[in-house]
C-alpha atoms as a PDB file:
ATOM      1  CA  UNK A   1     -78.830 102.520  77.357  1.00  0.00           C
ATOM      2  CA  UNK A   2     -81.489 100.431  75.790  1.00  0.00           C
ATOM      3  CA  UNK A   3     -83.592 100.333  78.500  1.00  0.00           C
ATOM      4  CA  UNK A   4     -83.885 104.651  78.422  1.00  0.00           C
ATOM      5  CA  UNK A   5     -84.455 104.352  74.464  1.00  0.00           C
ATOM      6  CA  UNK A   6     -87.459 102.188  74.992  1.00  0.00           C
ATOM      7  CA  UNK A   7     -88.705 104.608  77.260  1.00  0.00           C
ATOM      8  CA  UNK A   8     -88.643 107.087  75.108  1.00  0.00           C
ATOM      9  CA  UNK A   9     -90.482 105.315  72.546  1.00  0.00           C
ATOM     10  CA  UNK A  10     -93.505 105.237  75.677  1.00  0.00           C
ATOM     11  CA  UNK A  11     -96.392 107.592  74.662  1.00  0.00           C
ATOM     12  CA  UNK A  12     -98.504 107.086  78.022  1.00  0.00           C
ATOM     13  CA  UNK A  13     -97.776 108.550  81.065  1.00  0.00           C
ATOM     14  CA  UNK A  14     -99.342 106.517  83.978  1.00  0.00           C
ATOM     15  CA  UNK A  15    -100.623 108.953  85.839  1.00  0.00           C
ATOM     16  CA  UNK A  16    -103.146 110.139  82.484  1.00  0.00           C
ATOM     17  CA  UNK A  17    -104.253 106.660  82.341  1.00  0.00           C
ATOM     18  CA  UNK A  18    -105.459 106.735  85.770  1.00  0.00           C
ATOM     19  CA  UNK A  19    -107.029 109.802  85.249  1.00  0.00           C
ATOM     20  CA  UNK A  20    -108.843 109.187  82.254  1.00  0.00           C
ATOM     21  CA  UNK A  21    -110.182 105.988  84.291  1.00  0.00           C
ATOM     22  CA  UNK A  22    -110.925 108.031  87.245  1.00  0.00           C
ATOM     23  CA  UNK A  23    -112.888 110.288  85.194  1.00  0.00           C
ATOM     24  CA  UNK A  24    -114.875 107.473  83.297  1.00  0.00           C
ATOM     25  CA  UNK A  25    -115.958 106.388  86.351  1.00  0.00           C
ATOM     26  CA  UNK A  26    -117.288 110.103  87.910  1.00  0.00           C
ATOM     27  CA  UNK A  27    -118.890 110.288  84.561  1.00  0.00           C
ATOM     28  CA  UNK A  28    -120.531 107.277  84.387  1.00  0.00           C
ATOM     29  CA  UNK A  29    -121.963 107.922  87.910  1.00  0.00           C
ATOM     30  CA  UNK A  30    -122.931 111.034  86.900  1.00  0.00           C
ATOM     31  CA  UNK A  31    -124.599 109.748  83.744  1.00  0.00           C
ATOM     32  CA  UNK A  32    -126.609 107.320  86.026  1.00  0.00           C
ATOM     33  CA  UNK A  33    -127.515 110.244  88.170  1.00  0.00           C
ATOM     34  CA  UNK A  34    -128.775 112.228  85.317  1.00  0.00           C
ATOM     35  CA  UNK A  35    -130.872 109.306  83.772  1.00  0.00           C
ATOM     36  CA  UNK A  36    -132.251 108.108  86.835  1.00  0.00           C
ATOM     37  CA  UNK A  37    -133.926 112.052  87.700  1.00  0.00           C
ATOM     38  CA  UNK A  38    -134.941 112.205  84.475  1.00  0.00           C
ATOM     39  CA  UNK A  39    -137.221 108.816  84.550  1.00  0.00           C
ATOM     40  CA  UNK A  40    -138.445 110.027  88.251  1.00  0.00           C
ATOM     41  CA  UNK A  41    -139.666 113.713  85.700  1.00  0.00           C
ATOM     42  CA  UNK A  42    -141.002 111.262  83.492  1.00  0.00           C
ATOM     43  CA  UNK A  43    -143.012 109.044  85.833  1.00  0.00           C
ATOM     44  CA  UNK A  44    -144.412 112.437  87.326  1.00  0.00           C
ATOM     45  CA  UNK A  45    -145.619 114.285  84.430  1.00  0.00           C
ATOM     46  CA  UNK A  46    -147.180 110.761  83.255  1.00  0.00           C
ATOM     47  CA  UNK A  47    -148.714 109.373  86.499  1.00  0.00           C
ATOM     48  CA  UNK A  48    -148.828 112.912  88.336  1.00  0.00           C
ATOM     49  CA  UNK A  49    -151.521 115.043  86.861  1.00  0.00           C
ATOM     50  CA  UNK A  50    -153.946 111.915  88.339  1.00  0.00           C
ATOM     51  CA  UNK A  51    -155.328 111.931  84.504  1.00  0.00           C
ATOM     52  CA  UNK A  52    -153.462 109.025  83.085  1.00  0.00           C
ATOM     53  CA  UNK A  53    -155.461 105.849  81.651  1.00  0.00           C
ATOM     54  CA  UNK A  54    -153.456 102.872  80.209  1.00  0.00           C
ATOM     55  CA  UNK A  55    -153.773 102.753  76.496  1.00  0.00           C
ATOM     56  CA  UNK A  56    -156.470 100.208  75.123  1.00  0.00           C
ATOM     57  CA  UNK A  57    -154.490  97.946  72.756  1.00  0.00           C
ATOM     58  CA  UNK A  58    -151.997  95.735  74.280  1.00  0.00           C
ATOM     59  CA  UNK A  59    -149.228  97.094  71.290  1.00  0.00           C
ATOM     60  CA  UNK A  60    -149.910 100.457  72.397  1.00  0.00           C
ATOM     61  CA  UNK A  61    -149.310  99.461  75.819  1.00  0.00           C
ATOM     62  CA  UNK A  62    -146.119  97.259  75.313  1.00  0.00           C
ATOM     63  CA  UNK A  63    -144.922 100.958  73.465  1.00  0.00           C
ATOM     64  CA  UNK A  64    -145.909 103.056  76.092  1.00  0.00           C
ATOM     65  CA  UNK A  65    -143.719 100.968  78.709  1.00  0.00           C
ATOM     66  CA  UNK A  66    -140.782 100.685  76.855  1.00  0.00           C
ATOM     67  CA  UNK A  67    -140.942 104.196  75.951  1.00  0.00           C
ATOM     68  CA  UNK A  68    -141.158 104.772  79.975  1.00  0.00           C
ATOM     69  CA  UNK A  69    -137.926 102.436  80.508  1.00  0.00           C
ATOM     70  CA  UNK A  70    -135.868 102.854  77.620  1.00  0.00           C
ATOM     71  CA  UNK A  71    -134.519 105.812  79.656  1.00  0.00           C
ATOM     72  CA  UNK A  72    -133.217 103.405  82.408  1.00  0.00           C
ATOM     73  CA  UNK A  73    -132.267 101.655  79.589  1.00  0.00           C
ATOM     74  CA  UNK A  74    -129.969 104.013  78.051  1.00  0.00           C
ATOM     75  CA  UNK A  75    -128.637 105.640  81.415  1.00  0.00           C
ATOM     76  CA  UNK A  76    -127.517 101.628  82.346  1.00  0.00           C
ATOM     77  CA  UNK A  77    -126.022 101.449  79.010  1.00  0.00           C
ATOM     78  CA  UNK A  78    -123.665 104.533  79.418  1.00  0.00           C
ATOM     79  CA  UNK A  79    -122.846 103.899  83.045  1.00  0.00           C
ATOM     80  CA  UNK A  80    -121.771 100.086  82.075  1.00  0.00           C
ATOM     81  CA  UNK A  81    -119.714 101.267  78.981  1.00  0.00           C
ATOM     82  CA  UNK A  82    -118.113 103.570  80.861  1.00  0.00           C
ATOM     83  CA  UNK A  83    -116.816 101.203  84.012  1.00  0.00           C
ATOM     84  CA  UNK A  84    -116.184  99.200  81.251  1.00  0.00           C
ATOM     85  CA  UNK A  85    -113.612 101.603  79.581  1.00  0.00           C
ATOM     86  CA  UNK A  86    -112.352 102.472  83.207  1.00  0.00           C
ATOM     87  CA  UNK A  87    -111.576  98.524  84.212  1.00  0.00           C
ATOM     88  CA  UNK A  88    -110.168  98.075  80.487  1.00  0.00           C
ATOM     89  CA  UNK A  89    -107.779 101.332  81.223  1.00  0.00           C
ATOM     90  CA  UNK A  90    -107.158  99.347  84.445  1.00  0.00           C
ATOM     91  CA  UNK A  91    -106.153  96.095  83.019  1.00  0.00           C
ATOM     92  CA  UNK A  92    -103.828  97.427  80.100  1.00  0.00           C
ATOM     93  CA  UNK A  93    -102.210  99.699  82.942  1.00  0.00           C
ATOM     94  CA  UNK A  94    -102.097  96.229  84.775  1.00  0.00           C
ATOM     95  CA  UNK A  95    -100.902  94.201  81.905  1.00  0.00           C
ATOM     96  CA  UNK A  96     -98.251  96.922  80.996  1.00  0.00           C
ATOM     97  CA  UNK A  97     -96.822  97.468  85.151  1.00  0.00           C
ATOM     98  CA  UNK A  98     -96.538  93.702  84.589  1.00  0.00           C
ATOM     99  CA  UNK A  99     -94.366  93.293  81.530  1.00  0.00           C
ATOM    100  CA  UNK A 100     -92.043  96.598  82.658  1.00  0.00           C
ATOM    101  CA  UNK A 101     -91.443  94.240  86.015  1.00  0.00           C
ATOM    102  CA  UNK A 102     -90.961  90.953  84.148  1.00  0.00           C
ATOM    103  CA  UNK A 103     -88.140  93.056  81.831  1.00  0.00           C
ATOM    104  CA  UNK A 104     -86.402  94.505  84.783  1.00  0.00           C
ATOM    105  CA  UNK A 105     -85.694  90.708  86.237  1.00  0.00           C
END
């Protein structure tokens, strides 16, 4: 009887969890996807129209490169957090599975 009150008191289905992670994942693929076309557009409209000369100070050119990769930068970042939230999701579901089993003996 105890046992079916404490599941009751459960919020999470299992099945969402590994949905939500499942998701994360697509999206952060996607995200990865989207970031890594859009630094291939940027590369072409800067090195394409066969017109481009580096800029003369060394500031301006340490700008103009990170400018270039902070969009790798950012597309790494959201693909990273989101495996992240998808093996976190992973490991509670773990952690949790593991308790319920550790109760039932």
């Amino acid at each position: 009887m105890q046992k079916e009150e404490e599941k009751d008191l459960i919020f999470h289905g299992e099945n969402a969890i590994l949905q939500i992670a499942r998701w994360s994942k697509i999206v952060s693929w996607a995200m990865v996807l989207i970031y890594l076309l859009r630094f291939i557009s940027d590369l072409i409209s800067v090195f394409g129209s066969g017109q481009f000369a580096w800029p003369p100070a060394v500031m301006d050119q340490i700008m103009f490169i990170a400018s270039l990769f902070s969009t790798l930068f950012f597309g790494a970042f959201y693909f990273l957090v989101l495996q992240g939230v998808a093996q976190g999701l992973y490991l509670g579901l773990d952690i949790f599975i593991g308790s319920e089993l550790v109760e039932e003996d």
